[in-house]
Protein backbone atom coordinates (compact mmCIF):
# COMPACT_ATOMS: atom_id res chain seq x y z
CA UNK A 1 -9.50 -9.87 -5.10
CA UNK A 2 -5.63 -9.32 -4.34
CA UNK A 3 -4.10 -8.26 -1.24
CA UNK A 4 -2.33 -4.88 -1.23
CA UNK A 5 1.34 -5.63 -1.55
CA UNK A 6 1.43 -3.18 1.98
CA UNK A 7 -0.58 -5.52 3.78
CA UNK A 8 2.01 -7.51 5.32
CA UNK A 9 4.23 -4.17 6.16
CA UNK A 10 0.97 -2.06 7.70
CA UNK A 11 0.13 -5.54 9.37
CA UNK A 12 3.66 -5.73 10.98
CA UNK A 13 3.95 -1.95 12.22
CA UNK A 14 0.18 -1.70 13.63
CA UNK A 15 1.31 -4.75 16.37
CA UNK A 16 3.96 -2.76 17.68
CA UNK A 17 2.83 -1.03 20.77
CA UNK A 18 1.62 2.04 21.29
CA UNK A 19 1.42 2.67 16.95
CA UNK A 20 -2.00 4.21 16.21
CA UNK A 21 -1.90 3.69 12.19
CA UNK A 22 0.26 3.04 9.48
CA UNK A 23 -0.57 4.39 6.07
CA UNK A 24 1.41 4.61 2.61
CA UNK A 25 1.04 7.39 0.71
CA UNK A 26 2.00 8.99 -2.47
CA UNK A 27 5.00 12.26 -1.68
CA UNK A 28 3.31 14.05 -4.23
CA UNK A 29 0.16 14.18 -3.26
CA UNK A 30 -0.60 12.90 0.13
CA UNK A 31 -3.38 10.35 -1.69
CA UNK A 32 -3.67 7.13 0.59
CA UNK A 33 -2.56 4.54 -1.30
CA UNK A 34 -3.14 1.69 1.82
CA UNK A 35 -3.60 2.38 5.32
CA UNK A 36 -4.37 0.58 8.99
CA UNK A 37 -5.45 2.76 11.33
CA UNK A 38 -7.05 2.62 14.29
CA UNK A 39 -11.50 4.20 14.36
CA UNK A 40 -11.04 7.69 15.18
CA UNK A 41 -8.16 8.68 13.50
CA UNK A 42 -8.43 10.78 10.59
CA UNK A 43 -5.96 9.40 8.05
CA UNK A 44 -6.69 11.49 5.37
CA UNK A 45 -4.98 14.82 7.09
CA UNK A 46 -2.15 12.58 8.53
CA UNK A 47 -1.69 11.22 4.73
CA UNK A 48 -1.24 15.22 3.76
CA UNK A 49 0.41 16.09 6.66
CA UNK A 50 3.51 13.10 6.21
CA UNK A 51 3.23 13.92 2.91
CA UNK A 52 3.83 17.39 3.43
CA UNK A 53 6.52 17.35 5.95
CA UNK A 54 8.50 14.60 4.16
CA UNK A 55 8.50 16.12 0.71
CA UNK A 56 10.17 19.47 2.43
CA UNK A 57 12.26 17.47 4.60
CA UNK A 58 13.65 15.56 1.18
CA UNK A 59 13.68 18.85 -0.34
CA UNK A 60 16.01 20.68 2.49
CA UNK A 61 17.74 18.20 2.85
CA UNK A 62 19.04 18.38 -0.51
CA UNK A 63 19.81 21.69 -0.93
CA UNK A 64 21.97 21.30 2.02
CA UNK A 65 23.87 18.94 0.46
CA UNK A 66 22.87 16.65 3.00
CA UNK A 67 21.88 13.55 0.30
CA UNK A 68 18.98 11.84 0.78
CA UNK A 69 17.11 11.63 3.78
CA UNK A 70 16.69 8.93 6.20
CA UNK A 71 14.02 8.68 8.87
CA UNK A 72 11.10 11.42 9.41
CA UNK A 73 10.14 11.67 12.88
CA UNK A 74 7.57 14.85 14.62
CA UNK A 75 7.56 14.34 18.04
CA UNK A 76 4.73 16.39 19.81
CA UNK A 77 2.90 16.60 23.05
CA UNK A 78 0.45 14.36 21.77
CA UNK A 79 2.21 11.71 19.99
CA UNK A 80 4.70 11.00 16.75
CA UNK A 81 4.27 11.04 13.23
CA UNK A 82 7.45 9.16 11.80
CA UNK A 83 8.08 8.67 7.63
CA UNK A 84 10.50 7.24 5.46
CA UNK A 85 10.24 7.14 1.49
CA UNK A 86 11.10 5.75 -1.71
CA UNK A 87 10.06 5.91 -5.27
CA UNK A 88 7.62 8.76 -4.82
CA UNK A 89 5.76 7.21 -1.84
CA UNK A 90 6.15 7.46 1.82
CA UNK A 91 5.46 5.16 4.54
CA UNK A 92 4.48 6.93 7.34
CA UNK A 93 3.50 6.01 11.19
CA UNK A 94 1.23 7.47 13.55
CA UNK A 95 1.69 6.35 17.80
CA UNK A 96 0.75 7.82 20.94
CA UNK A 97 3.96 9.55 23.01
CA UNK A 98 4.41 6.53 25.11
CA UNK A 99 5.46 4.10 21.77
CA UNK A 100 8.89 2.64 21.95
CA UNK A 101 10.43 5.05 18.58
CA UNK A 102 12.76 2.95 18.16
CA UNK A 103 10.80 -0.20 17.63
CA UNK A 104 9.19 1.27 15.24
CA UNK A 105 11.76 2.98 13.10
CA UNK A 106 13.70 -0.59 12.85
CA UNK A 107 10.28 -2.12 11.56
CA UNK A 108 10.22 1.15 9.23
CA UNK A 109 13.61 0.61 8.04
CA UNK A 110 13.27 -3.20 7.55
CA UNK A 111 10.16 -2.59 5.48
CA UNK A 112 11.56 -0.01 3.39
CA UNK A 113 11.95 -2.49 0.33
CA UNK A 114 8.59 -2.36 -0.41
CA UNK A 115 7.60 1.08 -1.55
CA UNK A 116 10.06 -0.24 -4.66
């Protein structure tokens, strides 16, 4: 059997502290394609949700004439949910409020070659 060609990415962004899951996941359809995630958390609704918000956010972003768009990140009481795509699929990150963002966005940006 094959490793996922996301293995190495979700291995490197679940190691950063404070991250709670890493999944990829199609834009269109918010279908898990791989995923690392902690017990607990329910990756199928984060999948749709990062799905959701990136595919408007790509869509806005547009048709303001903004190009494409860069780095995804919901910031909430509770925690982040941060996403950056390519090719139809996004990469997205789940961590707890206390995660250093920007740790984790350089990993995200530096692993952006593989969702080519």
């Amino acid at each position: 059997m094959s490793a996922s060609p996301f293995e190495s990415v979700l291995s490197l962004l679940i190691r950063q502290r404070g991250v709670l899951g890493c999944l990829v996941v199609g834009e269109a359809d918010g279908i898990i394609v791989d995923s690392n995630v902690q017990v607990g958390i329910q990756s199928n609704v984060v999948a749709a949700l990062a799905a959701a918000l990136y595919r408007k956010a790509r869509l806005c972003s547009a048709a303001a004439g903004l190009s494409t768009i860069g780095f995804l990140q919901l910031e909430a009481e509770r925690g982040h949910i941060c996403a950056i795509g390519r090719d139809g699929l996004v990469l997205v990150t789940l961590a707890e409020p206390r995660a250093h963002i920007g740790r984790i966005r350089g990993a995200m940006l530096e692993s952006l070659s593989v969702l080519a």
